[in-house]
Protein backbone atom coordinates (compact mmCIF):
# COMPACT_ATOMS: atom_id res chain seq x y z
CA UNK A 1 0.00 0.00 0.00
CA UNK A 2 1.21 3.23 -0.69
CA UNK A 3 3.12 5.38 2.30
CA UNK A 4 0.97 8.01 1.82
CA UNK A 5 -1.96 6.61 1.78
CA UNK A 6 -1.14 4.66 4.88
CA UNK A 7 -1.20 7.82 6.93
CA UNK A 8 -4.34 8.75 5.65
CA UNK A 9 -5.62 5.66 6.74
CA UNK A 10 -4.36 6.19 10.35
CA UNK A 11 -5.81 9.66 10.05
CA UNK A 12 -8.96 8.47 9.52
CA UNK A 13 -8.59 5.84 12.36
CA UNK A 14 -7.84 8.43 14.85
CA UNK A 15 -10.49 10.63 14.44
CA UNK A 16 -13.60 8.50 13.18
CA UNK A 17 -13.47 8.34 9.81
CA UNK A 18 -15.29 5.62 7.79
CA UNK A 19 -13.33 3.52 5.81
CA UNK A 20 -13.38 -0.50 4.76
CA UNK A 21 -10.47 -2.37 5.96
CA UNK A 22 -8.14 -2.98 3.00
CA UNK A 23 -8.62 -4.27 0.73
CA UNK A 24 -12.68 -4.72 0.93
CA UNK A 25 -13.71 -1.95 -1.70
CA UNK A 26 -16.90 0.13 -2.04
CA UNK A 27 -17.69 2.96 -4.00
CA UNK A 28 -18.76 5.97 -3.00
CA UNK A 29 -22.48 7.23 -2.58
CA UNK A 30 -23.25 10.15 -5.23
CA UNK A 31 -23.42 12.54 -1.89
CA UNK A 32 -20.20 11.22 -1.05
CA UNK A 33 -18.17 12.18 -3.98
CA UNK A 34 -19.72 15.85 -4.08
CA UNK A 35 -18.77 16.31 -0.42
CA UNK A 36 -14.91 14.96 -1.54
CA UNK A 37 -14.97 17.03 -4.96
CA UNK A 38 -16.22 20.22 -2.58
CA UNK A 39 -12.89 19.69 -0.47
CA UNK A 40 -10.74 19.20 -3.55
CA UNK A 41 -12.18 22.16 -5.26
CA UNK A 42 -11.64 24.22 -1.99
CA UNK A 43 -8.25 23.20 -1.63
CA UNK A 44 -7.81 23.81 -5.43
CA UNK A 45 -8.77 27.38 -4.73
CA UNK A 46 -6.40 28.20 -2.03
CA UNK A 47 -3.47 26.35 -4.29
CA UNK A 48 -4.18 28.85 -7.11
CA UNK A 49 -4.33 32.05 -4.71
CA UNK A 50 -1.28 30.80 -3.44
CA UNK A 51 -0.09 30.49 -7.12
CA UNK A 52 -1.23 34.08 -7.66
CA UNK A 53 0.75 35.31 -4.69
CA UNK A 54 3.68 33.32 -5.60
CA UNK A 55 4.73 32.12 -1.90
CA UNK A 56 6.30 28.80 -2.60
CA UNK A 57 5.48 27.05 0.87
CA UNK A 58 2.05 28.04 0.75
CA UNK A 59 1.76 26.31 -2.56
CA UNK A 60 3.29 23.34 -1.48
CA UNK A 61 0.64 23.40 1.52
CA UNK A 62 -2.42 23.72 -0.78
CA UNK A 63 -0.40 20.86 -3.35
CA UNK A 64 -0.01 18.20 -0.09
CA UNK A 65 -3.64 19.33 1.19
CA UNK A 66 -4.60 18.60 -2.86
CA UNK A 67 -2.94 14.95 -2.12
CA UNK A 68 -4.62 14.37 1.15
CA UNK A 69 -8.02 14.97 0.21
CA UNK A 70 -7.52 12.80 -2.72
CA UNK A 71 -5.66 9.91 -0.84
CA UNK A 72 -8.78 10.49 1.83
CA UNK A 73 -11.39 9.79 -0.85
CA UNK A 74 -9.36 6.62 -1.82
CA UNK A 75 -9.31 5.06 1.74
CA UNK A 76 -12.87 5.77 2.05
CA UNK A 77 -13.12 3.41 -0.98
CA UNK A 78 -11.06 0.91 0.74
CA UNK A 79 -8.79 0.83 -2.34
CA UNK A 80 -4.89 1.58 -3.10
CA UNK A 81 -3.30 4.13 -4.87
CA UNK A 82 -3.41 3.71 -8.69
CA UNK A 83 -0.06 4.00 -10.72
CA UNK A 84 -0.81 6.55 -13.52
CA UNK A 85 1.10 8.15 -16.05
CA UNK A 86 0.73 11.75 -15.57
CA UNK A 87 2.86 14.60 -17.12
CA UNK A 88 2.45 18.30 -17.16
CA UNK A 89 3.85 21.17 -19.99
CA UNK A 90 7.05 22.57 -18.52
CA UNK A 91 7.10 25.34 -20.79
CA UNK A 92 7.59 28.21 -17.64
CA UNK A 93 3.66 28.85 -17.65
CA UNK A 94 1.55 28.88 -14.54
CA UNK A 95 -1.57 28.24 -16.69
CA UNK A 96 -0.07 25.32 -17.49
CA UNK A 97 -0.27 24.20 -13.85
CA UNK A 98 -3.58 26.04 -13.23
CA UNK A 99 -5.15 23.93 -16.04
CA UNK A 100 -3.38 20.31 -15.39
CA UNK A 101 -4.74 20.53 -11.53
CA UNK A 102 -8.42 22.11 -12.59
CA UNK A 103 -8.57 19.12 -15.51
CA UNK A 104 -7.53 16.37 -12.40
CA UNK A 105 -9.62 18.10 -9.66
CA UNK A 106 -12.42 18.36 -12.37
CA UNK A 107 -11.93 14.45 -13.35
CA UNK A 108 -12.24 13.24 -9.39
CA UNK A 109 -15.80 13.70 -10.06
CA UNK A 110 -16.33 10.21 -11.13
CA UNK A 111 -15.49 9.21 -7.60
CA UNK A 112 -13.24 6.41 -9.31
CA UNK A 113 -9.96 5.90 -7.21
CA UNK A 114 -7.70 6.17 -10.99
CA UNK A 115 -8.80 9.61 -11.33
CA UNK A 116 -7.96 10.51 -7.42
CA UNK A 117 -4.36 8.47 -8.00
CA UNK A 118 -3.80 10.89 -11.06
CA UNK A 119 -4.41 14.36 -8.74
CA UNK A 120 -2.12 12.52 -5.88
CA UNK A 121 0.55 12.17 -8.41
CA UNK A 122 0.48 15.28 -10.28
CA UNK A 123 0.34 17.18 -6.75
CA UNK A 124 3.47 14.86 -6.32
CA UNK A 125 5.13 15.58 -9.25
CA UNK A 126 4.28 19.26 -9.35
CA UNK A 127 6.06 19.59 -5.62
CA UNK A 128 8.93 18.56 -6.82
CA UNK A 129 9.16 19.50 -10.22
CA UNK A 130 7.45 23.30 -10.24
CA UNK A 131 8.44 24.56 -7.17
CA UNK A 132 11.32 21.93 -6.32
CA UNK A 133 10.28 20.84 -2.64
CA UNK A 134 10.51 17.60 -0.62
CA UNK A 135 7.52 16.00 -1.22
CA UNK A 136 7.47 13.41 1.40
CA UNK A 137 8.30 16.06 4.00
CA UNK A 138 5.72 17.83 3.58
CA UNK A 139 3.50 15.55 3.54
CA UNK A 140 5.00 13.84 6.75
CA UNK A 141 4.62 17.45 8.08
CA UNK A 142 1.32 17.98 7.25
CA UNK A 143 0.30 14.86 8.41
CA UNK A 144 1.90 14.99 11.89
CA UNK A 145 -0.38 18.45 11.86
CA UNK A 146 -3.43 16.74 11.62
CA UNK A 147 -2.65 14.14 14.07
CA UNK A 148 -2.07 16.73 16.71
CA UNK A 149 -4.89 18.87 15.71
CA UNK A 150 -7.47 17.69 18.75
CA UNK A 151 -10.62 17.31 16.06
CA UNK A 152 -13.20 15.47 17.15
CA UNK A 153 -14.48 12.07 17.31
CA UNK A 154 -17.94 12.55 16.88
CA UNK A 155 -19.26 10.49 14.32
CA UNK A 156 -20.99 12.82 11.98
CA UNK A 157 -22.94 9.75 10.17
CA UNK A 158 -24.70 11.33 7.07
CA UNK A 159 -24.63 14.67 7.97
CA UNK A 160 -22.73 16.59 5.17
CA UNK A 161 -22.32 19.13 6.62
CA UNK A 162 -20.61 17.67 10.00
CA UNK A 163 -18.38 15.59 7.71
CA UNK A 164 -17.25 18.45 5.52
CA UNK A 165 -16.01 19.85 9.05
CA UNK A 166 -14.75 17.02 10.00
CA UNK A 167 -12.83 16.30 6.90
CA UNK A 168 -11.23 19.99 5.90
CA UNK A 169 -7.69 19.78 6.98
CA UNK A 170 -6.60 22.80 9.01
CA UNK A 171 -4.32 25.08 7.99
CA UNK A 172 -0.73 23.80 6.94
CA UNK A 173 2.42 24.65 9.22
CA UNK A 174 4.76 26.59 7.74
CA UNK A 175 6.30 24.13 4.93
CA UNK A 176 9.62 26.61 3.82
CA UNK A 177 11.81 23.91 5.68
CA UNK A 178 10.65 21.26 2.78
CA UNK A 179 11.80 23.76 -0.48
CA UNK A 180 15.16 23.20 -1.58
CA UNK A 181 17.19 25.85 -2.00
């Protein structure tokens, strides 16, 4: 199983997050995948404000929060991260980036776990390619974050609107210490 993914998983085990033991799949209910595509398009927007703004750690926070929320939709499935080939124009262009991660965010709607895999990797790729950070760091950051974050347990059942608050990650700690010079 992907590394990743695994702390997801333990996420979601700490604070009361539905998900079938792996490798028992499901899919996700139609309600489901716009309350995931709602997160993703939320942490799309921050990523391109912090695009805009061109403050490299704070695009490398909404890039790993990208990741999470699509590695989170996965383990709700109950399935594993899906090798895909995914590439990106380096011609120098932010609307090149802008327009790869609104066409993968956009995509996740099928609430299929390939199209999820694809945004993981291109936030992946992206990190380290586009603004040359240490991927795994900050996701290891982010993740220990979350962990110590004190949400709450309560199990929100079917009510969106608990689960949206229970899912949106907090903000990201300061990230600078996973660019490369």
């Amino acid at each position: 199983m992907n590394k990743h993914l695994l702390l997801v998983r333990t996420f979601h085990d700490q604070f009361g997050i539905e998900q079938p033991e792996y490798p028992e799949t499901t899919h996700l209910s139609d309600m489901d995948i716009v309350m995931r595509q709602a997160l993703l398009m939320d942490c799309g927007s921050e990523t391109f404000k912090a695009i805009t703004g061109g403050d490299l750690a704070k695009i490398l926070a909404g890039l790993v929060d990208l990741a999470y929320n699509a590695l989170a939709a996965i383990a709700c499935r109950g399935d594993d991260v899906v090798s895909t080939s995914v590439a990106w124009r380096q011609d120098g262009s932010v609307l090149s980036v802008m327009r790869v991660l609104a066409d993968k965010i956009n995509n996740c709607s099928s609430g299929e776990s390939i199209h999820y895999s694809a945004l993981y990797n291109i936030c992946e790729q992206l990190a380290r390619g586009f603004i040359n950070a240490d991927f795994d760091k900050a996701f290891n950051m982010v993740h220990a974050n979350l962990l110590h974050s004190g949400r709450s347990t309560a199990d929100a059942g079917r009510d969106y609107d608990q689960r949206i608050a229970k899912e949106t990650l907090p903000q990201a700690p300061d990230l600078s210490e996973a660019l490369y010079e």
